[in-house]
Every structure is written in C-alpha cells, then in structure tokens.
N, C-alpha and C. Protein backbone atom coordinates (compact mmCIF):
# COMPACT_ATOMS: atom_id res chain seq x y z
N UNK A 1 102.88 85.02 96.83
CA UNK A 1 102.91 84.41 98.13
C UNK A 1 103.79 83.16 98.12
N UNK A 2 103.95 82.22 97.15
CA UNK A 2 104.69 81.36 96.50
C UNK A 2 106.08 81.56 97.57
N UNK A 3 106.65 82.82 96.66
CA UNK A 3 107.97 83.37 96.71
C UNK A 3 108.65 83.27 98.38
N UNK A 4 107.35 84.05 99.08
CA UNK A 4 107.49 83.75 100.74
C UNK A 4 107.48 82.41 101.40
N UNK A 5 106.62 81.32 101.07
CA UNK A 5 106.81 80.55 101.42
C UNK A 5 107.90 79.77 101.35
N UNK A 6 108.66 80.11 100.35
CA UNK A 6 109.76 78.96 99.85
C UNK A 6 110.62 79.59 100.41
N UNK A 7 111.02 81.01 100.16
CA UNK A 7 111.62 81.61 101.28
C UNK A 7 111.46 81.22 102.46
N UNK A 8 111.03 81.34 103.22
CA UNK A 8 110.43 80.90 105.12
C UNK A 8 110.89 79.13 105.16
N UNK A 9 110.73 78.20 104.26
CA UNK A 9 110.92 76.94 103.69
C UNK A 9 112.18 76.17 104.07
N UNK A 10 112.98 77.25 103.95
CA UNK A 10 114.44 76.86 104.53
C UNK A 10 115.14 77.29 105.98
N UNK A 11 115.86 76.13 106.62
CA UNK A 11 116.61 76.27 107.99
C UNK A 11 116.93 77.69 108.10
N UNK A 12 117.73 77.51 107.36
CA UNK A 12 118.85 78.89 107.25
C UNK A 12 118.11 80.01 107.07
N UNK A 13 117.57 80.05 106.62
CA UNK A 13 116.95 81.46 105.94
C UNK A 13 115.50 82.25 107.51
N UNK A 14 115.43 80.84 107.94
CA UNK A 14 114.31 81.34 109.05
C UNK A 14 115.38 81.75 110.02
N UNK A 15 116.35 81.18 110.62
CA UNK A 15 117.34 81.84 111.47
C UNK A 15 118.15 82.77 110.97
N UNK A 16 118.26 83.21 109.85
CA UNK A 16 118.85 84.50 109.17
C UNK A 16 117.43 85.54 109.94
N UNK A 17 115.99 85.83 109.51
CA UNK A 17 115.23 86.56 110.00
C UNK A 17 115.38 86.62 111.31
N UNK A 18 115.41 85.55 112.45
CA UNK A 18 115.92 85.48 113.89
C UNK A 18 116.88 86.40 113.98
N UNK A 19 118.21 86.16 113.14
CA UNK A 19 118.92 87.16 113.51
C UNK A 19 118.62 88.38 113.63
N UNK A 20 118.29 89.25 112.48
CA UNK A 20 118.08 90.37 112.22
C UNK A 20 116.69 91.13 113.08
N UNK A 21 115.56 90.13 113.62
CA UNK A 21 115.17 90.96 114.68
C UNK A 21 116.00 91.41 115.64
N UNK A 22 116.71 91.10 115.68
CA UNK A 22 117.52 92.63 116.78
C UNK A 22 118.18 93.50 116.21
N UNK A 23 117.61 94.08 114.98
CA UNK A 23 118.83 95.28 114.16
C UNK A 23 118.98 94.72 113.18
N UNK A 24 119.54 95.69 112.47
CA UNK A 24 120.56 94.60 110.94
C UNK A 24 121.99 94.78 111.42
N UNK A 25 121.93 93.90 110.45
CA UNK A 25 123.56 93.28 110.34
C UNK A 25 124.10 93.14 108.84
N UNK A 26 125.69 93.27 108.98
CA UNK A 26 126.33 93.16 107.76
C UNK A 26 126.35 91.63 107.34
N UNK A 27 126.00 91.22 106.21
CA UNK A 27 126.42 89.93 105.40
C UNK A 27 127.17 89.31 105.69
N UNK A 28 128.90 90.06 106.16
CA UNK A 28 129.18 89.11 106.61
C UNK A 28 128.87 88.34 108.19
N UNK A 29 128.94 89.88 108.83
CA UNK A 29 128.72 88.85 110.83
C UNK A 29 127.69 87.70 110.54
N UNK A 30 126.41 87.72 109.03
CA UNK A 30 125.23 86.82 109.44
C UNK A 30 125.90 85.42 108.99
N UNK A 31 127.01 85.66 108.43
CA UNK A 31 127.59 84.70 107.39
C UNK A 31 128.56 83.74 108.11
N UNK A 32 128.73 84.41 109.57
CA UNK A 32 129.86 83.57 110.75
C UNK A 32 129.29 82.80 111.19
N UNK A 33 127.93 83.23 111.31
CA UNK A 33 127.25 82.03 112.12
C UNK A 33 126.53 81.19 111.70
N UNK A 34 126.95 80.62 110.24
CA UNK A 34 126.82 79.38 109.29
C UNK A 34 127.70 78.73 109.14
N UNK A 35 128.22 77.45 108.94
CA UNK A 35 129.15 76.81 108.33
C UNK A 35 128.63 76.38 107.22
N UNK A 36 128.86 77.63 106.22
CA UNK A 36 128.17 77.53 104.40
C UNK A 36 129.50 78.13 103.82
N UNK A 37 129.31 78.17 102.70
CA UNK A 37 130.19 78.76 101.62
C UNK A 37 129.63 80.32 101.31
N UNK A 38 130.44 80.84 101.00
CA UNK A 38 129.77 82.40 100.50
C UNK A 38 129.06 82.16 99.47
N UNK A 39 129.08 81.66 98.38
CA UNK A 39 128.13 81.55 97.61
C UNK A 39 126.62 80.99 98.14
N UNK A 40 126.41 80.03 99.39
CA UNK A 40 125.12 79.96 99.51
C UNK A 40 124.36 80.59 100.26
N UNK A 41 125.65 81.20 101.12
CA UNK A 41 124.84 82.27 101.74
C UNK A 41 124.71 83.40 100.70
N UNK A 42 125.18 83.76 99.74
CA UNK A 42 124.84 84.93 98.93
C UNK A 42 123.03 84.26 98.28
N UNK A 43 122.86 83.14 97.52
CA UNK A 43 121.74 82.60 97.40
C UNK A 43 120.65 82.72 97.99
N UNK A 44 120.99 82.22 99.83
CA UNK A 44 119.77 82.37 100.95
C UNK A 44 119.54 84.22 101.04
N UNK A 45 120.45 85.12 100.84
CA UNK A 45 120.09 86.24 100.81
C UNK A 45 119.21 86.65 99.55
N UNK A 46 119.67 85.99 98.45
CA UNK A 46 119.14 86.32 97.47
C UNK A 46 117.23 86.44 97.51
N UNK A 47 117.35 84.76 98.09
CA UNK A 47 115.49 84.35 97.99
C UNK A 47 114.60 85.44 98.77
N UNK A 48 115.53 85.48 100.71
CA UNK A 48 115.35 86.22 101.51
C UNK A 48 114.71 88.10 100.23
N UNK A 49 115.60 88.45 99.98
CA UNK A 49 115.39 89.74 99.79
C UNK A 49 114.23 89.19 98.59
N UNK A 50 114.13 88.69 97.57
CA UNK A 50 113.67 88.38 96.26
C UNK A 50 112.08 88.20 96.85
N UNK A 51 111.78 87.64 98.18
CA UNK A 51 110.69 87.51 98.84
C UNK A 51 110.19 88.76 99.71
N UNK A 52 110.65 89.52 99.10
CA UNK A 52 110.71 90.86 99.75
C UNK A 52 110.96 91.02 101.54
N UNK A 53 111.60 89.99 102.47
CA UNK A 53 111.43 89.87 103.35
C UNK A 53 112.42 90.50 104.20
N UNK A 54 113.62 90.67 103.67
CA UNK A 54 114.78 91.51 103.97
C UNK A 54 115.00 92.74 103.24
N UNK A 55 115.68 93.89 103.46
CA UNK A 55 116.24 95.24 102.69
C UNK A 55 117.49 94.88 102.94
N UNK A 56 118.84 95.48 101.77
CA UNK A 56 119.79 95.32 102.00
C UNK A 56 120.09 96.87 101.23
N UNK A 57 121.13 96.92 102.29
CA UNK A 57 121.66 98.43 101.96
C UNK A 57 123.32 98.67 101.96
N UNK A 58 123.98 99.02 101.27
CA UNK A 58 125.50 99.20 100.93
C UNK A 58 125.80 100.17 101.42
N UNK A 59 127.05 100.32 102.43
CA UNK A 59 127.32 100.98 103.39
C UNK A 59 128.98 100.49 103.35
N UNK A 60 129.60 101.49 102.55
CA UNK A 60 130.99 101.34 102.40
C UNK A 60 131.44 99.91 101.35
N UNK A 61 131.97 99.37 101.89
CA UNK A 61 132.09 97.80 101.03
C UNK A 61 131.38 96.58 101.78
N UNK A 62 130.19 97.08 102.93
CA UNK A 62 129.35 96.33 103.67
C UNK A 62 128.04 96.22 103.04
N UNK A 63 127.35 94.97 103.17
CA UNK A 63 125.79 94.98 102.93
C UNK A 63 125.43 94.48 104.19
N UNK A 64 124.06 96.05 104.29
CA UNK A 64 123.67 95.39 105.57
C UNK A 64 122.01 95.63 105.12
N UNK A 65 121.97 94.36 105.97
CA UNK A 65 120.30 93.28 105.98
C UNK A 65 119.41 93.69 106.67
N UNK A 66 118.62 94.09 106.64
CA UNK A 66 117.16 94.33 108.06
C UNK A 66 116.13 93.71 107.33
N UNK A 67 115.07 93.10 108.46
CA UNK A 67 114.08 93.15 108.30
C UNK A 67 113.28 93.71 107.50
N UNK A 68 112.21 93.44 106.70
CA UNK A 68 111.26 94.40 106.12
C UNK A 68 109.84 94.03 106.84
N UNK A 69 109.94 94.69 108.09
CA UNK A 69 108.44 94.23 108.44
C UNK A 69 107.33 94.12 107.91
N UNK A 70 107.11 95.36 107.38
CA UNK A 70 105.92 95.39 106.60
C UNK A 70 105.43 94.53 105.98
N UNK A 71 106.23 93.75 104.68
CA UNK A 71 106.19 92.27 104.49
C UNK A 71 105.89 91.34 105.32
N UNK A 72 106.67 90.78 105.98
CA UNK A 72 105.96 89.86 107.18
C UNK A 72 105.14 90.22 107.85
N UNK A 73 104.92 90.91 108.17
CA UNK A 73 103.33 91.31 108.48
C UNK A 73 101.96 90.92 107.91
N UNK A 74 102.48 91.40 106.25
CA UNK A 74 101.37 90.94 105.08
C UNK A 74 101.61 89.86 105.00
N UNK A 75 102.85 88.62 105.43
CA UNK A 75 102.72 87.47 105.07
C UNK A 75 101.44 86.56 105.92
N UNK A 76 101.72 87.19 107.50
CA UNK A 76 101.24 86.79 108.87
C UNK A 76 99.61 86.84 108.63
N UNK A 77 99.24 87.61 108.02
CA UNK A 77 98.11 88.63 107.71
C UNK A 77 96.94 87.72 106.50
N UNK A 78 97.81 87.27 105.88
CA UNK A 78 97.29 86.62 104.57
C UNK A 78 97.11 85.15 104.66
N UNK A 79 98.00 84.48 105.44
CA UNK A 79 98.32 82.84 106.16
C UNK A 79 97.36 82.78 107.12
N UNK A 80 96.57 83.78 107.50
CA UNK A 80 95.92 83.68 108.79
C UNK A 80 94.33 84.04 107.94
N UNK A 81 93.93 84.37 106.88
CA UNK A 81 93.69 84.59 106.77
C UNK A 81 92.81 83.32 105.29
N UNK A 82 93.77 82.97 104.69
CA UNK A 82 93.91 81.71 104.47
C UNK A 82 93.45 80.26 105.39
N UNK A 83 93.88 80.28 106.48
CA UNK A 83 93.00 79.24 107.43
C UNK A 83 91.93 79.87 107.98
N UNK A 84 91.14 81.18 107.58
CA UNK A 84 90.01 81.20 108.17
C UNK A 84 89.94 82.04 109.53
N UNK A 85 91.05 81.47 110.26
CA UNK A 85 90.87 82.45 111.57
C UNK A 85 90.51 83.61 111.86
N UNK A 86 89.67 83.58 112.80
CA UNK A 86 88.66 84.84 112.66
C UNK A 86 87.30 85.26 112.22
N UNK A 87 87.39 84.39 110.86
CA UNK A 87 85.82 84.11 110.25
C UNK A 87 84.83 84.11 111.18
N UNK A 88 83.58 84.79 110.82
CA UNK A 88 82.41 84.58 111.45
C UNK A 88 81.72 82.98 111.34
N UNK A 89 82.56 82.51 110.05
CA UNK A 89 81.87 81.09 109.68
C UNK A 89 82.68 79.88 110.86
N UNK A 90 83.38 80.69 111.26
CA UNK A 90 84.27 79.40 112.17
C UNK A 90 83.61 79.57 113.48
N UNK A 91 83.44 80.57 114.00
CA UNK A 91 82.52 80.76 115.33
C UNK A 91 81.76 79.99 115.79
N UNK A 92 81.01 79.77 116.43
CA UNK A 92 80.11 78.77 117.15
C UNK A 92 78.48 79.51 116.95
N UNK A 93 77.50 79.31 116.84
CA UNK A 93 76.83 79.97 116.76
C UNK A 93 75.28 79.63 117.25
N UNK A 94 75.06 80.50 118.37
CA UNK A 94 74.26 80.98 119.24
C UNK A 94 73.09 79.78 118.90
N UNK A 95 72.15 79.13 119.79
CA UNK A 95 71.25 78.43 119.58
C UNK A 95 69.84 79.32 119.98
N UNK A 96 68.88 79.27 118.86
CA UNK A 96 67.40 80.12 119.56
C UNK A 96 66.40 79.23 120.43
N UNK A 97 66.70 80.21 121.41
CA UNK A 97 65.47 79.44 122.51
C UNK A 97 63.96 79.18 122.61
C-alpha cells in the first residue's frame, strides 16, 4: 500500500491518472502536457505502473498507458477502510428506553 501512496504523492503523477480517465494514451501525447524532461516523465511512469496503477502496452514504437481500475478501486477500498468508514463502531447508537 506504501507503493500507492507515494505514487498518488506526487503533482504529476495524480494528473497523469486525470488524464487517462478518458482512454489511454501514448507516452508521448501524456508527455506534452508537462514541461519535464523525458527522463522524468519516464520515472513518474515508472512509480505510476510499479504501483500497479497504470498498464502500459507497446503498440508499434508507442507505449500506451490506461488506467488499471481494478487497483484503484482496491486502493479506494482499503483507505476507506482504514479510517473506519462504515464501521458499526462509528455509528451512533440507539439509546434503551
């Protein structure tokens, strides 16, 4: 869980996921709309995928990025889960008359 957080942790890397909810995209189009170096955007992809949070798939001399929902899901799932929300112990509970 570590891995996700530090992932999610950074600017860039949370508006890299922004992007890619609408589809994937190739490395580079995500890479125009940074003013970074290729090497750090190769890095922020790195953590991204290493956090299991992105798939990247090679498609000619393109890498293209999507989402891995499933992951964020289990991240959403586990953080929420972690503060309790939901617990019966957090509830309010009924007074006997």
């Amino acid at each position: 869980m570590d891995s996700l957080f530090e992932a999610l942790a950074h600017p860039t890397r949370r508006r890299i996921l922004e992007l890619l909810k609408g589809g994937g995209m190739s490395a580079g189009a995500i890479a125009e709309r940074f003013d970074v170096s290729k090497p750090t955007m190769s890095g922020h992809f790195a953590k991204l995928r290493a956090a299991g949070l992105v798939q990247a798939e090679i498609r000619g001399t393109s890498t293209i990025y999507t989402l891995n929902l499933s992951t964020l899901e289990e991240v959403m799932m586990a953080f929420i889960a972690r503060l309790g929300v939901g617990d019966d112990a957090t509830e309010p509970r009924e007074e006997s008359a």
